[in-house]
C-alpha atoms as a PDB file:
ATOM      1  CA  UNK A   1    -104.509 -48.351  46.553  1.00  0.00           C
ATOM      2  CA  UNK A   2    -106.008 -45.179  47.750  1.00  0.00           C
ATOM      3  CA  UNK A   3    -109.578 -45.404  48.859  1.00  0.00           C
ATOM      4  CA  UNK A   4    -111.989 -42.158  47.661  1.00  0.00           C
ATOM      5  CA  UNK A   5    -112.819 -39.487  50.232  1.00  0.00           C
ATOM      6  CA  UNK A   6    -115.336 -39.865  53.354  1.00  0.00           C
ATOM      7  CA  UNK A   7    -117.849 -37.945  54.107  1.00  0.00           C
ATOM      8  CA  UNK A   8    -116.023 -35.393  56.212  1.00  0.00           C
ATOM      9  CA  UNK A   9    -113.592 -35.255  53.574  1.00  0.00           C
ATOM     10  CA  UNK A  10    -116.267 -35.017  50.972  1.00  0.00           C
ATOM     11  CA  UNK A  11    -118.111 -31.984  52.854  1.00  0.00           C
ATOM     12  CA  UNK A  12    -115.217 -29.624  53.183  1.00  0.00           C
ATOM     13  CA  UNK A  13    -113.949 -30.137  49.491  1.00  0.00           C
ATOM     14  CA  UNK A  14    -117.573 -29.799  48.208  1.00  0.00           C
ATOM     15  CA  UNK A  15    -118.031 -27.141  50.544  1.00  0.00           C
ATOM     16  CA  UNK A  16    -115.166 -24.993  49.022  1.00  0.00           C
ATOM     17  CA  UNK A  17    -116.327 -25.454  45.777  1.00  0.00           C
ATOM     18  CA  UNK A  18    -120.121 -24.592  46.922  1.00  0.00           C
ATOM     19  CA  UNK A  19    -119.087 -21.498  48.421  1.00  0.00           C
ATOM     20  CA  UNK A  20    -116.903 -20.155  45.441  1.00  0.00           C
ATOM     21  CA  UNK A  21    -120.021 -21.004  43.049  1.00  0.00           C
ATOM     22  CA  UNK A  22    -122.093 -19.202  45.493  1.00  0.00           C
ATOM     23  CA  UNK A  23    -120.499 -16.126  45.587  1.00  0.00           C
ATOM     24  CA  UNK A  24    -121.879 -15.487  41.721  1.00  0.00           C
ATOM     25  CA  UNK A  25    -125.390 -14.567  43.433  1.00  0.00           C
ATOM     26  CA  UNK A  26    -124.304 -12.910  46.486  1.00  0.00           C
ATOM     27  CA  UNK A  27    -127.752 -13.663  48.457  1.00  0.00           C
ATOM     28  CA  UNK A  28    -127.223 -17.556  48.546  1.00  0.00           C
ATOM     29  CA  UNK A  29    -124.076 -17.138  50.009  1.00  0.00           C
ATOM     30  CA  UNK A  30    -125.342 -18.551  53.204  1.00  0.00           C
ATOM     31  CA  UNK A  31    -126.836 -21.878  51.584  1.00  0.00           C
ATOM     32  CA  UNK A  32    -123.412 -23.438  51.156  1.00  0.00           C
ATOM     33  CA  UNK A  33    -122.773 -25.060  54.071  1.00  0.00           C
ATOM     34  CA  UNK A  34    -126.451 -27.135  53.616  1.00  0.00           C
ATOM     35  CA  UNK A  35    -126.380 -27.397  50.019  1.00  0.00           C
ATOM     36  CA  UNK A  36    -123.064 -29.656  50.401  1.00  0.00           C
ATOM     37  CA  UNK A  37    -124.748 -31.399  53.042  1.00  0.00           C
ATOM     38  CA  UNK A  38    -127.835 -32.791  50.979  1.00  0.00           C
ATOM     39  CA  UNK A  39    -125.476 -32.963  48.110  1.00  0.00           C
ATOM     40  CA  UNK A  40    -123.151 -35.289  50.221  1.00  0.00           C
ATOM     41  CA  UNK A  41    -125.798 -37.215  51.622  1.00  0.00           C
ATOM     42  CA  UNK A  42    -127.775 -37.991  48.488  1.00  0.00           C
ATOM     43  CA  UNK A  43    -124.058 -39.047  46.473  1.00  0.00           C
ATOM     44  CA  UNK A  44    -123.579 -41.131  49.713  1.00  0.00           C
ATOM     45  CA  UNK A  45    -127.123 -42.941  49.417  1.00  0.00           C
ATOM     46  CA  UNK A  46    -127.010 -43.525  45.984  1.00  0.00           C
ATOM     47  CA  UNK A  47    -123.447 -44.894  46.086  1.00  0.00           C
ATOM     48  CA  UNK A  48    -124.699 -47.288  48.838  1.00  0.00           C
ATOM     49  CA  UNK A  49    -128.223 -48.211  47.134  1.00  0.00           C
ATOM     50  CA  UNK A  50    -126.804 -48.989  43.832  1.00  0.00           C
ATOM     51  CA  UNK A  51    -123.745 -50.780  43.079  1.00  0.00           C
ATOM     52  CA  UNK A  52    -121.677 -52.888  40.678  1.00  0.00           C
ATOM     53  CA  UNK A  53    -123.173 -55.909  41.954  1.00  0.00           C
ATOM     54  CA  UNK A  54    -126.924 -54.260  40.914  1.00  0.00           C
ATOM     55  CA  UNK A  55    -125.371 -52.967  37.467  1.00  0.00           C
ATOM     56  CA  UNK A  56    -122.224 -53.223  35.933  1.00  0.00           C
ATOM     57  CA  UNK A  57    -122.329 -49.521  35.906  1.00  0.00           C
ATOM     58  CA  UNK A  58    -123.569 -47.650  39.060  1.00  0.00           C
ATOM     59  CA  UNK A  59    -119.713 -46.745  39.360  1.00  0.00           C
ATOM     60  CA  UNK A  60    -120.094 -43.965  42.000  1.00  0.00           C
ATOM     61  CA  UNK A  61    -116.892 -41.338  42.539  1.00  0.00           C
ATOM     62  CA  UNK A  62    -116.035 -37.825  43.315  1.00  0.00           C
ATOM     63  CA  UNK A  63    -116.706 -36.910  39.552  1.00  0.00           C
ATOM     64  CA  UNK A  64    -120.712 -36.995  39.933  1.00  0.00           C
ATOM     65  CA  UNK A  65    -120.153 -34.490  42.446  1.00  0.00           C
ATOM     66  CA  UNK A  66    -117.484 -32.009  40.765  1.00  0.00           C
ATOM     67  CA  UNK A  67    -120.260 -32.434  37.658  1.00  0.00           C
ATOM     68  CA  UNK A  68    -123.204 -31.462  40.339  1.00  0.00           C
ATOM     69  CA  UNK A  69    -121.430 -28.380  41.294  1.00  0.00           C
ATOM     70  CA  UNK A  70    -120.193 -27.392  37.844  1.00  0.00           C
ATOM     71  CA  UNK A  71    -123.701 -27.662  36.563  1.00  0.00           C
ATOM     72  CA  UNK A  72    -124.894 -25.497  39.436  1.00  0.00           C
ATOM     73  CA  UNK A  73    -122.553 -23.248  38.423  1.00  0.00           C
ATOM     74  CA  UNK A  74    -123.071 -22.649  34.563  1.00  0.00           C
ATOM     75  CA  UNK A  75    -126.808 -22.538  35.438  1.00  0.00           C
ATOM     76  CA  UNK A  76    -126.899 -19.450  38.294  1.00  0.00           C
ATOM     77  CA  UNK A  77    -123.652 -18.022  36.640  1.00  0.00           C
ATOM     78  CA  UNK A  78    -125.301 -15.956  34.252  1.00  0.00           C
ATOM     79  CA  UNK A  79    -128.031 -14.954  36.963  1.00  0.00           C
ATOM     80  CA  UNK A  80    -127.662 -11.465  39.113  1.00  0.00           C
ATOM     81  CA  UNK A  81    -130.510 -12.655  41.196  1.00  0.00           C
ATOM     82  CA  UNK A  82    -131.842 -15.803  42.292  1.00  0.00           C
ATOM     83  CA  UNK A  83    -134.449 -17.177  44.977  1.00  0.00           C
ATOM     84  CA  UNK A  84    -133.042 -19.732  47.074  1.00  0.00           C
ATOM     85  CA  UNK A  85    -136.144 -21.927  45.423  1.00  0.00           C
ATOM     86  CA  UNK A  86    -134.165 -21.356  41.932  1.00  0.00           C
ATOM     87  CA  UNK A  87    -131.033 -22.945  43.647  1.00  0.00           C
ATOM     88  CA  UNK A  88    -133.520 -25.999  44.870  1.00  0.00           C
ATOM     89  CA  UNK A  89    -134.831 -26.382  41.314  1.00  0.00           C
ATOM     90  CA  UNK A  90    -131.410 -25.985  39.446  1.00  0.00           C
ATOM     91  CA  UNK A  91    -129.859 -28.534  42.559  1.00  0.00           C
ATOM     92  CA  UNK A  92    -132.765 -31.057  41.611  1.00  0.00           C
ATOM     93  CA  UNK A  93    -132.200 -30.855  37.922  1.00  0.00           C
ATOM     94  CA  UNK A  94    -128.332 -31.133  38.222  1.00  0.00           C
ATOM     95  CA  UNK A  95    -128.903 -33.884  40.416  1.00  0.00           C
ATOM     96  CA  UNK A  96    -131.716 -35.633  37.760  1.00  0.00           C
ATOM     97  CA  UNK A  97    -129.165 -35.390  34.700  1.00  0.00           C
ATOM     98  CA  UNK A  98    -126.006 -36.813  36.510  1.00  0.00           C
ATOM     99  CA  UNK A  99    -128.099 -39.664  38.714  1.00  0.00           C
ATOM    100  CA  UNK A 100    -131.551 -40.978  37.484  1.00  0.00           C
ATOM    101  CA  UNK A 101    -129.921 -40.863  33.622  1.00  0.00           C
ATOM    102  CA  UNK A 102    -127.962 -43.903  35.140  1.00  0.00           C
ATOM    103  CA  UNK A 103    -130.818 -45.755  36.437  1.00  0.00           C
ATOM    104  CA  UNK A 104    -131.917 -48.953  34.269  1.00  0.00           C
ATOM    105  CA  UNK A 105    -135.705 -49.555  35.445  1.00  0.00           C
ATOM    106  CA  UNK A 106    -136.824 -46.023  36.910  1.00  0.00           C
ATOM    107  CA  UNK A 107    -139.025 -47.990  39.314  1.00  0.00           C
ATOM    108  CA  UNK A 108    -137.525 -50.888  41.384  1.00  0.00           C
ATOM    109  CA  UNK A 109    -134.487 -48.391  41.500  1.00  0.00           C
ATOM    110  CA  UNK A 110    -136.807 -45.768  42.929  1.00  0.00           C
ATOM    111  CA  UNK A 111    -137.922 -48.403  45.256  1.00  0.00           C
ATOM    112  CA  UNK A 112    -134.562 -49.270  46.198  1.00  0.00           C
ATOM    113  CA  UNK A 113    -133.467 -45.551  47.475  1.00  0.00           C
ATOM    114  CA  UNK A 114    -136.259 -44.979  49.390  1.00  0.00           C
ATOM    115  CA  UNK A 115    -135.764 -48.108  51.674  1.00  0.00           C
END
């Protein structure tokens, strides 16, 4: 059984993809390296905070990130220009659609990720 990637791993796979996705809006080119970062860290928190044993499914894997950075993608792909606030915003959203979707009461698991 083969075990999914660790964080290292996880940042220089992401990272690849970030900076090919970047390269649509030349001017965020630079952002890559911390946009995998956050993205990394936040996939790594939420697969620690909720978990099979909370809900049978808060099944966490390398997907929710490929979707993140796909959805990135076919939102700034279109755009010539784009403030690094629009790549905040369109990160957020991405992030919104593929994680708090999943959450069963908005609230307690709120409560959960923040401690």
């Amino acid at each position: 059984m083969v075990d999914y990637p660790g964080e290292v791993s996880l940042k220089q796979i992401y990272g690849t993809y970030n900076r090919a996705v970047l390269k649509v809006v030349p001017s965020l080119r630079a952002y890559a390296e911390p946009l995998t970062d956050a993205m990394v860290a936040f996939y790594l928190a939420s697969q620690k905070c909720f978990t099979t044993d909370v809900q049978a499914h808060y099944v966490y894997s390398p997907r929710e990130l490929t979707r993140w950075v796909r959805g990135i993608y076919e939102a700034i792909q279109p755009l010539e220009v784009l403030p690094i606030e629009g790549l905040v915003r369109v990160w957020a959203h991405e992030a919104l659609l593929l994680f708090q979707d999943r959450l069963v009461n908005e609230r307690k698991d709120i409560g959960r990720m923040k401690t």
